[in-house]
Each structure stands twice: as C-alpha cells, then as structure tokens.
N, C-alpha and C. Protein backbone atom coordinates (compact mmCIF):
# COMPACT_ATOMS: atom_id res chain seq x y z
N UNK A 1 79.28 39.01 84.16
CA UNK A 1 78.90 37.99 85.12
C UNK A 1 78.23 36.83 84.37
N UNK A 2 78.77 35.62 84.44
CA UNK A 2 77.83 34.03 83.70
C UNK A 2 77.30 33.81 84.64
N UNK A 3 75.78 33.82 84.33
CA UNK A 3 74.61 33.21 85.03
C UNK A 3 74.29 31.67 84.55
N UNK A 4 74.19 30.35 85.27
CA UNK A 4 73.68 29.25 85.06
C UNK A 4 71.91 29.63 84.61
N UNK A 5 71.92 29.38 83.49
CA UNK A 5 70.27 29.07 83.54
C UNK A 5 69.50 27.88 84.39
N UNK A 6 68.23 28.26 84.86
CA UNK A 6 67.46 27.09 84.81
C UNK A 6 67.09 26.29 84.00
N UNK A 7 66.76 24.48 84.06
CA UNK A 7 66.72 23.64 83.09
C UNK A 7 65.45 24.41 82.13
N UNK A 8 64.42 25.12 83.18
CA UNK A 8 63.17 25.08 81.84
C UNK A 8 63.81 25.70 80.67
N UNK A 9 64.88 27.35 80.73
CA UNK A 9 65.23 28.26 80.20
C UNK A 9 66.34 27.11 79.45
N UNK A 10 67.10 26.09 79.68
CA UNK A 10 67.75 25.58 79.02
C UNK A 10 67.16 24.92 77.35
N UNK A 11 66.10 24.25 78.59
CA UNK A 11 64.89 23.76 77.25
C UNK A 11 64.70 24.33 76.50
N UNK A 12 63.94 25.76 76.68
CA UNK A 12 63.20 26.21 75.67
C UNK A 12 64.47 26.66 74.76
N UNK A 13 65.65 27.08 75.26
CA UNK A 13 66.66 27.93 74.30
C UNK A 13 66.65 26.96 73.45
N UNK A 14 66.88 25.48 73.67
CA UNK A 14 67.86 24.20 72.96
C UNK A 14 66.81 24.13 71.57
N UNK A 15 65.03 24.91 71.65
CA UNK A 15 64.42 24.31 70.77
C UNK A 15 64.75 25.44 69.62
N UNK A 16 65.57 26.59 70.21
CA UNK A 16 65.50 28.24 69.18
C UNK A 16 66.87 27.87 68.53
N UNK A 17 66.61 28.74 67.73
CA UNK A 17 68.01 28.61 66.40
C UNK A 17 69.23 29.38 67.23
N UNK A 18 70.37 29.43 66.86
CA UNK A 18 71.78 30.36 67.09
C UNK A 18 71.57 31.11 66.25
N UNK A 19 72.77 32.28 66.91
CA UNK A 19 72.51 33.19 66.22
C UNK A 19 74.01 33.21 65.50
N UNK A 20 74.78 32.71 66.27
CA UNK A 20 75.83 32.32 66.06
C UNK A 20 76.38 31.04 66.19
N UNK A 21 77.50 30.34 66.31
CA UNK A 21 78.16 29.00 66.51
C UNK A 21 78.56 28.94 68.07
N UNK A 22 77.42 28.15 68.44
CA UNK A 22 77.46 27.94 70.12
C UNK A 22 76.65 29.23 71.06
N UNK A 23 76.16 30.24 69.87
CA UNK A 23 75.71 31.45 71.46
C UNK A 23 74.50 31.23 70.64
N UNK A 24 73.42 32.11 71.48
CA UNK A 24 72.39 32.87 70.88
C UNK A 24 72.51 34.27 71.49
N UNK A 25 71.49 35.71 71.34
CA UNK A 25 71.43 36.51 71.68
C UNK A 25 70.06 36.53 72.17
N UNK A 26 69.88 37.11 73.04
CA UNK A 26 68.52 37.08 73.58
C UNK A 26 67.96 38.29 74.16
N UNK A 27 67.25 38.78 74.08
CA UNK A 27 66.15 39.64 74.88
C UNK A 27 65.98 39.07 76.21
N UNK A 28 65.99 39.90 77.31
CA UNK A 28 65.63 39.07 78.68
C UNK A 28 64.47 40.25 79.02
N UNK A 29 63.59 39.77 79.66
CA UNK A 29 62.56 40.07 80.77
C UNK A 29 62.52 39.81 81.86
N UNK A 30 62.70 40.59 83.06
CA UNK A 30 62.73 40.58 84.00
C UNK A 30 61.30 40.69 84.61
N UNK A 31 61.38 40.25 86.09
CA UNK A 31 59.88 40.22 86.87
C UNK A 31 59.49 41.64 87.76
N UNK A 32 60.81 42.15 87.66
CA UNK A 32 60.63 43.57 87.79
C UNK A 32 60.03 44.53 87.05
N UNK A 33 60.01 44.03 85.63
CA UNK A 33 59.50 44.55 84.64
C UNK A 33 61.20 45.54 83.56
N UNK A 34 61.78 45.40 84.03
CA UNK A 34 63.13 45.70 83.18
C UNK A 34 63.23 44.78 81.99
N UNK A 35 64.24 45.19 80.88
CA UNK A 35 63.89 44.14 80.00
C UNK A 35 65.36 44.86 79.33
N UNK A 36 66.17 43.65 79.29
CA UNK A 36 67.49 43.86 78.67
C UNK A 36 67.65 43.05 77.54
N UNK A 37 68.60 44.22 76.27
CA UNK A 37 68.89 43.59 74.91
C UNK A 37 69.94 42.79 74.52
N UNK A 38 69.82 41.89 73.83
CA UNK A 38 71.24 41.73 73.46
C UNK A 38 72.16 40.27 74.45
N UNK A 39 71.39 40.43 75.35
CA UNK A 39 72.27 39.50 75.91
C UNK A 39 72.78 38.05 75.64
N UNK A 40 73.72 37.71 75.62
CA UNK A 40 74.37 36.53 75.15
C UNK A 40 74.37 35.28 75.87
N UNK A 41 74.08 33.82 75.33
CA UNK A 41 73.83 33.10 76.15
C UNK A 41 74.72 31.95 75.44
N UNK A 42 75.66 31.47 75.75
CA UNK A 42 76.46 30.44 75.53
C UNK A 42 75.84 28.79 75.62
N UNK A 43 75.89 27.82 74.49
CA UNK A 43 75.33 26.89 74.77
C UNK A 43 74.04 26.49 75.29
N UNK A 44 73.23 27.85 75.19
CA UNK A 44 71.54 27.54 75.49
C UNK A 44 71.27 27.25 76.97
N UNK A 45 72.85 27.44 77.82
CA UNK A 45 72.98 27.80 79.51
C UNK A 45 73.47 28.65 79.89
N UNK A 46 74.28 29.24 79.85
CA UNK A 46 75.14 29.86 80.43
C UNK A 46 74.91 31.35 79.63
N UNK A 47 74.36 32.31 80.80
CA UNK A 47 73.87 33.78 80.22
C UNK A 47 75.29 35.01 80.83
N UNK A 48 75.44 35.66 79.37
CA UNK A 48 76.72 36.56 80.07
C UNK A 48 75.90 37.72 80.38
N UNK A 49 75.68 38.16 81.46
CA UNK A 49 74.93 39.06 81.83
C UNK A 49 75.92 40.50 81.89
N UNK A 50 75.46 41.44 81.17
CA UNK A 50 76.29 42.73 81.04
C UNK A 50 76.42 43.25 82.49
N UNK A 51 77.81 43.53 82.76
CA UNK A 51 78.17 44.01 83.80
C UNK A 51 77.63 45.67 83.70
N UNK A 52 76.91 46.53 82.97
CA UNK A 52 76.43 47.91 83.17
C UNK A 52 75.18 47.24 83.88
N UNK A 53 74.94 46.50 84.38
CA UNK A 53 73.18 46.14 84.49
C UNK A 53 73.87 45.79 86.23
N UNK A 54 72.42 45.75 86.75
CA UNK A 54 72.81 45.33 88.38
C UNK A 54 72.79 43.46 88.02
N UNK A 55 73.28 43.04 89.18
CA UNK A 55 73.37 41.93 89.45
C UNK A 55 71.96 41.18 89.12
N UNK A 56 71.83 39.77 88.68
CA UNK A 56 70.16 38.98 88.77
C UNK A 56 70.82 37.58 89.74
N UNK A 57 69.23 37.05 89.34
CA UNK A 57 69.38 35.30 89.95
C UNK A 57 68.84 35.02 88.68
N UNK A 58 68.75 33.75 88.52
CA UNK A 58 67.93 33.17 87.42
C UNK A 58 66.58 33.10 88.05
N UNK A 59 66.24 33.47 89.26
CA UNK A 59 64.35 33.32 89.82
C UNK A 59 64.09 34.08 89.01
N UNK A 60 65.15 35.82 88.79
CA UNK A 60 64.50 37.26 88.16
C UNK A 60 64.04 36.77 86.53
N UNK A 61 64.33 36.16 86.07
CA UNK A 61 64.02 35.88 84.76
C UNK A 61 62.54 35.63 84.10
N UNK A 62 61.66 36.58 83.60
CA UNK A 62 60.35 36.36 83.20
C UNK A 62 60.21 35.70 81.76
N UNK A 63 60.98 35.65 80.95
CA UNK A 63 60.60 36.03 79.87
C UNK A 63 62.39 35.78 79.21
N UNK A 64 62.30 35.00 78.26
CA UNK A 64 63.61 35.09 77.27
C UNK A 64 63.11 34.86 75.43
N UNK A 65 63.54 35.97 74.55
CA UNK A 65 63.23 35.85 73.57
C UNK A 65 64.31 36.20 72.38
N UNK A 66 64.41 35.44 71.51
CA UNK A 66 65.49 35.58 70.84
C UNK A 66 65.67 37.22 70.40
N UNK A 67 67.00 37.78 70.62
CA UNK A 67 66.53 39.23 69.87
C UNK A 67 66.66 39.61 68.88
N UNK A 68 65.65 40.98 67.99
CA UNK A 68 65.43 41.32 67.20
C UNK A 68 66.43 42.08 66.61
N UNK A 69 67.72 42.32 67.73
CA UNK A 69 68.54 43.68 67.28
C UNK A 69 69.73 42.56 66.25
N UNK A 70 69.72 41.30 66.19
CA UNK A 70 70.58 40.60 65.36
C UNK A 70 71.38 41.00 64.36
C-alpha cells in the first residue's frame, strides 16, 4: 500500500541522506506504540507500507527514523 506523507514528514525526510537512489528506508513509529522496520519511502513522500502490517493513515505516524537494519 503507498501512503502520501505529510508535508512535515516530507520535510524532515528531504533533510536525511538515501539510502539508496530516490528511496530511503525508515523505521516508523506508530502512536499506538507499534514500530515497523525497514520501511521504504520513495522520494522523501511516498511510504510503501508492507502489506503483512494492518492498514495506517499518515495521522498514525509518531516518529520516522532512518533505519539501522541498512
């Protein structure tokens, strides 16, 4: 599923390095307190959210950090 980010989440990605050519990978935090690895974010907007995971919004989003599993 591609999730549109919000502009703040756009911002802050645009200031972090790639991890690749055009994506980054990211750590997400949720406000639920869940916290998923790995996830891929195209162009510092557009988040491919793993279809094993339930559905989000971009409100659910606490927290995005580049990830460590690189």
């Amino acid at each position: 599923m591609r999730l549109q980010l919000k502009e703040y989440w756009v911002n802050y990605l645009c200031k972090l390095p790639e991890s690749g050519m055009g994506y980054q990978r990211v750590d997400v935090c949720l406000k639920n307190g869940r916290e998923v690895q790995g996830v891929v974010v195209f162009n510092a907007e557009e988040m491919e959210w793993p279809s094993t995971h339930p559905s989000i919004s971009p409100d659910d989003i606490e927290k995005i950090q580049l990830s460590h599993n690189d």
